[in-house]
C-alpha atoms as a PDB file:
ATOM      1  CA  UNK A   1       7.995  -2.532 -10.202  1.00  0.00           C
ATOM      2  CA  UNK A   2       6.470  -2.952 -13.220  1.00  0.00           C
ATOM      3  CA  UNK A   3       8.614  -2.159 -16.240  1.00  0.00           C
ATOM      4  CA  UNK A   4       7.107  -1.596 -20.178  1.00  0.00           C
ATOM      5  CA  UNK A   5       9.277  -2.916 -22.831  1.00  0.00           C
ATOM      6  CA  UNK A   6       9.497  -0.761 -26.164  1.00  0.00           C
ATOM      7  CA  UNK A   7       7.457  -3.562 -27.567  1.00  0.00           C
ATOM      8  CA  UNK A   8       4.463  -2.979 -25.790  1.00  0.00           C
ATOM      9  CA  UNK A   9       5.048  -5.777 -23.132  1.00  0.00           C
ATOM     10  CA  UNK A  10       5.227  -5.810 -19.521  1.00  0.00           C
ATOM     11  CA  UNK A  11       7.729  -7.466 -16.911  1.00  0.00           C
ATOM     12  CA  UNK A  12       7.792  -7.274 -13.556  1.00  0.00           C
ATOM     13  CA  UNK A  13      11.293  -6.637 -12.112  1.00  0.00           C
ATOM     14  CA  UNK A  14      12.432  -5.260  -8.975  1.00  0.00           C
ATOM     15  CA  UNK A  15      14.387  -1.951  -8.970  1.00  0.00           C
ATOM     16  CA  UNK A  16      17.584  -3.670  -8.162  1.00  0.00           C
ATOM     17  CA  UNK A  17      17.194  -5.771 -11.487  1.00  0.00           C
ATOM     18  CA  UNK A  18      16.445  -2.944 -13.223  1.00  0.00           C
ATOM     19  CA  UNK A  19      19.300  -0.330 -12.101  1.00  0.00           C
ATOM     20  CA  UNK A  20      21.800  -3.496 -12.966  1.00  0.00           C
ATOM     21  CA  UNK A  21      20.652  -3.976 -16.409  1.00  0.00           C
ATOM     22  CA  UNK A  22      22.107  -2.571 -19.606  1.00  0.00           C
ATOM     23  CA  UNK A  23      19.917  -1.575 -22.477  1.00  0.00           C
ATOM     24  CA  UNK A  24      21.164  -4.751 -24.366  1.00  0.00           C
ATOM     25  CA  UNK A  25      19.781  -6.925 -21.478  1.00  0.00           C
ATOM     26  CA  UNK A  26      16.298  -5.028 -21.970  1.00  0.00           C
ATOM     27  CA  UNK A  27      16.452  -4.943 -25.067  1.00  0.00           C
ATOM     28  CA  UNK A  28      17.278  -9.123 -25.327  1.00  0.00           C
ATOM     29  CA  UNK A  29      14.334  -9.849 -23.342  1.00  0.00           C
ATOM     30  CA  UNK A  30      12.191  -7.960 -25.496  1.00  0.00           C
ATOM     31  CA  UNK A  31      13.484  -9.585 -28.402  1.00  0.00           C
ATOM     32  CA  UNK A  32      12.490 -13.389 -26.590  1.00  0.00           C
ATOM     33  CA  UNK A  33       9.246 -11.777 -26.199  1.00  0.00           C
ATOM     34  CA  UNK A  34       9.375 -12.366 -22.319  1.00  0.00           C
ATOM     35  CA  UNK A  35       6.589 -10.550 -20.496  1.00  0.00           C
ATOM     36  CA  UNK A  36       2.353  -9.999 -21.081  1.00  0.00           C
ATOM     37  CA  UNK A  37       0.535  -7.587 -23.183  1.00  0.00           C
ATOM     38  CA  UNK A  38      -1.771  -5.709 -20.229  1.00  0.00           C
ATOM     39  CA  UNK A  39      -4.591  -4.454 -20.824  1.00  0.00           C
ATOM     40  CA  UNK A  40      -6.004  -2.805 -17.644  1.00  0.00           C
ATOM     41  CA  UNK A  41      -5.338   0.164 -16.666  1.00  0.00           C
ATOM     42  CA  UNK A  42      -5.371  -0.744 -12.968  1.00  0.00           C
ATOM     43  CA  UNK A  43      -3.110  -3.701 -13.676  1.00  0.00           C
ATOM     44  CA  UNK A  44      -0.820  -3.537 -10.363  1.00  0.00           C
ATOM     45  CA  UNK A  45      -2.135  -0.400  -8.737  1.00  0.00           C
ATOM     46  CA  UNK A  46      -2.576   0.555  -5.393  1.00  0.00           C
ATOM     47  CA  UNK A  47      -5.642   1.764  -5.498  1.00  0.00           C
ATOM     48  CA  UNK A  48      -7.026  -1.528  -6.286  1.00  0.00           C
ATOM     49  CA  UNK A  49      -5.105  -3.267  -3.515  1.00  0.00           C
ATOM     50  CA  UNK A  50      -5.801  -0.622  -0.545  1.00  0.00           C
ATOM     51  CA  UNK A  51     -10.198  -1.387  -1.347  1.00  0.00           C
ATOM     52  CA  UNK A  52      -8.876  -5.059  -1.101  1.00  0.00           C
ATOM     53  CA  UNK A  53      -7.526  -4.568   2.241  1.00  0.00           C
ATOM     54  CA  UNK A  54     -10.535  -1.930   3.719  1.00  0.00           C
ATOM     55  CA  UNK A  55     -12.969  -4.563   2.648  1.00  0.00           C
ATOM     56  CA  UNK A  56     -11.121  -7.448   5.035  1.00  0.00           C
ATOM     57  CA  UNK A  57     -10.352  -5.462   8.097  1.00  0.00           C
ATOM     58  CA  UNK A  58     -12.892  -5.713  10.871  1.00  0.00           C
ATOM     59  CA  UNK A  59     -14.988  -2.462  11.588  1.00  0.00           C
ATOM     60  CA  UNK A  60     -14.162  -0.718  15.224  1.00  0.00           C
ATOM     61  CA  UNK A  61     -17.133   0.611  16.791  1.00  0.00           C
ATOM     62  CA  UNK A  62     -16.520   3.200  19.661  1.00  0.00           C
ATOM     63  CA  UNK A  63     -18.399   2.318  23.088  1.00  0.00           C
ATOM     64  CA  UNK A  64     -21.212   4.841  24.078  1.00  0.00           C
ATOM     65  CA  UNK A  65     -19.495   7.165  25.909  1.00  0.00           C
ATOM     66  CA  UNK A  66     -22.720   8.208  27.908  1.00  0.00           C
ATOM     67  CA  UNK A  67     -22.592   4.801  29.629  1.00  0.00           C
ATOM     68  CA  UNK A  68     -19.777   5.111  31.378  1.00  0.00           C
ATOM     69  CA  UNK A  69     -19.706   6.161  34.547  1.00  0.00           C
ATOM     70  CA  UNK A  70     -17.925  10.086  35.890  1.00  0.00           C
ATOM     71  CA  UNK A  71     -15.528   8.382  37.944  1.00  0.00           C
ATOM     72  CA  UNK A  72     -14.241   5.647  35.263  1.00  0.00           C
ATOM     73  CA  UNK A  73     -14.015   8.929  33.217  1.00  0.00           C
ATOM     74  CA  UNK A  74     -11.904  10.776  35.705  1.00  0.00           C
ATOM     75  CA  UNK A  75      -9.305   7.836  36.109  1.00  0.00           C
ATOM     76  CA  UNK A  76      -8.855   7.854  32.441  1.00  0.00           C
ATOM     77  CA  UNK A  77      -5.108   7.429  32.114  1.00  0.00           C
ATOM     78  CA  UNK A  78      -4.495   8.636  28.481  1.00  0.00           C
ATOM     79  CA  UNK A  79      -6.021  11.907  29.340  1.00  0.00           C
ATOM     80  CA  UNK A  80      -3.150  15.040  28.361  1.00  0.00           C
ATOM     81  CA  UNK A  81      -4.173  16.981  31.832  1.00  0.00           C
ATOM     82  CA  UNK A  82      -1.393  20.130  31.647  1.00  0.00           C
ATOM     83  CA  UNK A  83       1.618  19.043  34.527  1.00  0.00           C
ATOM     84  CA  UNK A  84       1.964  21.755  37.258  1.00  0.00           C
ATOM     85  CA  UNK A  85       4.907  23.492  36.112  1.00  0.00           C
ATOM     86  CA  UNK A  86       2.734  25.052  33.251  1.00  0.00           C
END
């Protein structure tokens, strides 16, 4: 997660880190200056990382379903047919 210091900085700690540390652990870091002033707004988001991951995967085209032959059609196994007992 990323975590804002009252300075104005930014670390990046996981939520384990965070939930152990006191506010005189935070509040030592911020005095050592540790972290980065950010200044995008879309520093870390996942907005930014889900286009990243549209733009690699490959793009599934469905076959043309008027191809295929009736009988390959009627042996389709993943049709839901209703049993008997219904």
């Amino acid at each position: 997660m990323i975590y804002q210091l009252a300075s104005g900085r930014a670390i990046e700690i996981s939520v384990e880190q965070y939930l152990d540390m006191s506010d005189g652990e935070l509040q030592v870091l911020e005095s050592y200056g540790v972290g980065e002033t950010i200044e995008d707004p879309w520093f870390g988001s996942t907005i930014s990382k889900y286009h990243m991951v549209i733009e690699e995967e490959e793009e599934y085209i469905l076959p043309d379903l008027t191809s295929v032959p009736i009988g390959e059609k009627l042996e389709d196994l993943d049709i839901d047919l209703p049993s008997e007992d219904e």
